[in-house]
N, C-alpha and C. Protein backbone atom coordinates (compact mmCIF):
# COMPACT_ATOMS: atom_id res chain seq x y z
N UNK A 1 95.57 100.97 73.53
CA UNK A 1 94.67 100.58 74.61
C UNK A 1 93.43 101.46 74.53
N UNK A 2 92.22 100.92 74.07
CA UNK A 2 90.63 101.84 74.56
C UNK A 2 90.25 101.79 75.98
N UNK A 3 89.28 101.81 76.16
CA UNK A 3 88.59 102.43 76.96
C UNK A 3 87.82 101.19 77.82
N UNK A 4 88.45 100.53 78.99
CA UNK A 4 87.61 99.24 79.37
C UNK A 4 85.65 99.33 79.66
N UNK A 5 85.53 97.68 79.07
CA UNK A 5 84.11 97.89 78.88
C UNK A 5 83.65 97.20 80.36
N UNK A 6 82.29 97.60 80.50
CA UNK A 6 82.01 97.16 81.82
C UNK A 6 82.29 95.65 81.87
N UNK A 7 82.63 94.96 82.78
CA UNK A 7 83.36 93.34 83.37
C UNK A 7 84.81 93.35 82.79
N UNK A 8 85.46 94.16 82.11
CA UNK A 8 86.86 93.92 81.72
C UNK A 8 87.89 94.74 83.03
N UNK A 9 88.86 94.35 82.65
CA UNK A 9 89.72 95.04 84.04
C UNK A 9 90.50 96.36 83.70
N UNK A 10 90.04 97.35 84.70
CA UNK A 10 90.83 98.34 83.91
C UNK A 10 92.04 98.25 84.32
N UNK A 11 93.35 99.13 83.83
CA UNK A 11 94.50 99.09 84.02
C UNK A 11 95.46 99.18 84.86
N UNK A 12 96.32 99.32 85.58
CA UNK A 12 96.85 99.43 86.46
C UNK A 12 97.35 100.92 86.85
N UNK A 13 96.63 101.73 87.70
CA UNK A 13 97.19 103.28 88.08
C UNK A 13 97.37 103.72 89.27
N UNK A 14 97.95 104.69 89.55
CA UNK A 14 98.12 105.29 90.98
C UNK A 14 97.38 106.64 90.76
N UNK A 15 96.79 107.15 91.71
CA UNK A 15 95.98 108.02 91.76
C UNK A 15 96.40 108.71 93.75
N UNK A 16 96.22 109.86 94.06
CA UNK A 16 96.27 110.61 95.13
C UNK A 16 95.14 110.06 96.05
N UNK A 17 95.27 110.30 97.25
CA UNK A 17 94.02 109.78 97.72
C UNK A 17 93.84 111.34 98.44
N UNK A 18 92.55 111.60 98.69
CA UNK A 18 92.06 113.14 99.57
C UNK A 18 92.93 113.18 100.35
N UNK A 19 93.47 112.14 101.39
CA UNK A 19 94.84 112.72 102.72
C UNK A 19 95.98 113.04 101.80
N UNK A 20 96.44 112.73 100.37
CA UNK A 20 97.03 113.11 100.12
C UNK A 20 98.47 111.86 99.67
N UNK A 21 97.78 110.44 100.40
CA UNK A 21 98.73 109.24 100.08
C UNK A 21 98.76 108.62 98.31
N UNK A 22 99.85 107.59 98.11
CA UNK A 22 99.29 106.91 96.91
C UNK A 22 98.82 106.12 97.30
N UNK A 23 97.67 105.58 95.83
CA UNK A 23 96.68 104.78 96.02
C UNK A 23 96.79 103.87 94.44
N UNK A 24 97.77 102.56 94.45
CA UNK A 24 97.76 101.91 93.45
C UNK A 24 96.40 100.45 93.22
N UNK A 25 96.12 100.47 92.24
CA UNK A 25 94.84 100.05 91.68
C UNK A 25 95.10 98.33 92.13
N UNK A 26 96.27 98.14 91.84
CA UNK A 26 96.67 96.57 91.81
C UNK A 26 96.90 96.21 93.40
N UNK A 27 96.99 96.79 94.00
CA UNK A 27 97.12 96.58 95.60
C UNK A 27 95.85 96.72 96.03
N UNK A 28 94.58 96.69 95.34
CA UNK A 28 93.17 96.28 95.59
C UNK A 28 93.00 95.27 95.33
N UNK A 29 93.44 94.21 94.90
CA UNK A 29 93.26 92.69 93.72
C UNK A 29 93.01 92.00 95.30
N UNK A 30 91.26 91.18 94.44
CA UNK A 30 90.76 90.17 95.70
C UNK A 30 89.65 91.29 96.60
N UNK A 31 89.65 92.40 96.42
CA UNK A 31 88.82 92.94 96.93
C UNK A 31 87.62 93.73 95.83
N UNK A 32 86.64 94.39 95.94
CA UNK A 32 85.42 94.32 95.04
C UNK A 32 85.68 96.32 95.12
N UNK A 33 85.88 96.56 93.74
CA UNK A 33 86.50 97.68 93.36
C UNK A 33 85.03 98.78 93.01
N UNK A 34 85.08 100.02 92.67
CA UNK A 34 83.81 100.40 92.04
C UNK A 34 84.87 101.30 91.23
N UNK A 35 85.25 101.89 90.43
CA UNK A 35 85.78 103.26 89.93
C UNK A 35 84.47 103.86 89.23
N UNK A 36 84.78 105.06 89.34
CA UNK A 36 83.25 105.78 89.26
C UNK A 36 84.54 107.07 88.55
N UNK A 37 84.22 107.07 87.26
CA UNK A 37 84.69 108.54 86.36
C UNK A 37 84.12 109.71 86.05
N UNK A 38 84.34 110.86 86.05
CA UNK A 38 83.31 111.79 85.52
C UNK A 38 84.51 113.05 84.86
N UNK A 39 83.96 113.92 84.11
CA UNK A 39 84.44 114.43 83.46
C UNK A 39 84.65 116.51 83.97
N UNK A 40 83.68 116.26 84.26
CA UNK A 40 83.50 117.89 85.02
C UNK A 40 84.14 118.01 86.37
N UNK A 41 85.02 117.11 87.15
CA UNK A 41 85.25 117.08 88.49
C UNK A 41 85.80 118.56 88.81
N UNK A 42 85.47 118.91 90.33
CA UNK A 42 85.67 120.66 90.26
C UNK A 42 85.69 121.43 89.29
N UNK A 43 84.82 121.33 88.42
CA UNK A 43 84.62 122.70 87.48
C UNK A 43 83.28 123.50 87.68
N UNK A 44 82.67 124.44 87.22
CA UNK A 44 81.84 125.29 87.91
C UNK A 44 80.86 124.54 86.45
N UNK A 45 81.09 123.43 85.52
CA UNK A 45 80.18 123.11 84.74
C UNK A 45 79.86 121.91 84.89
């Protein structure tokens, strides 16, 4: 599996949410998503 290109769907994940709940990707379907990635998240670079 690469790396989805912009209009393809990315994959199905669970991720933490800030309160601390899960937050699965596929229990968004029908609603208008943004995922926004970055690579430095909390680092001092």
């Amino acid at each position: 599996m690469g790396i989805p290109q912009a209009g393809e769907s990315a994959p199905d994940f669970t991720a933490t949410t800030d309160t601390g709940e899960s937050l699965t990707l596929s229990s968004l379907r029908g609603r208008v998503v943004v995922l926004f990635f970055y690579p430095k998240d909390d680092t001092p670079g």
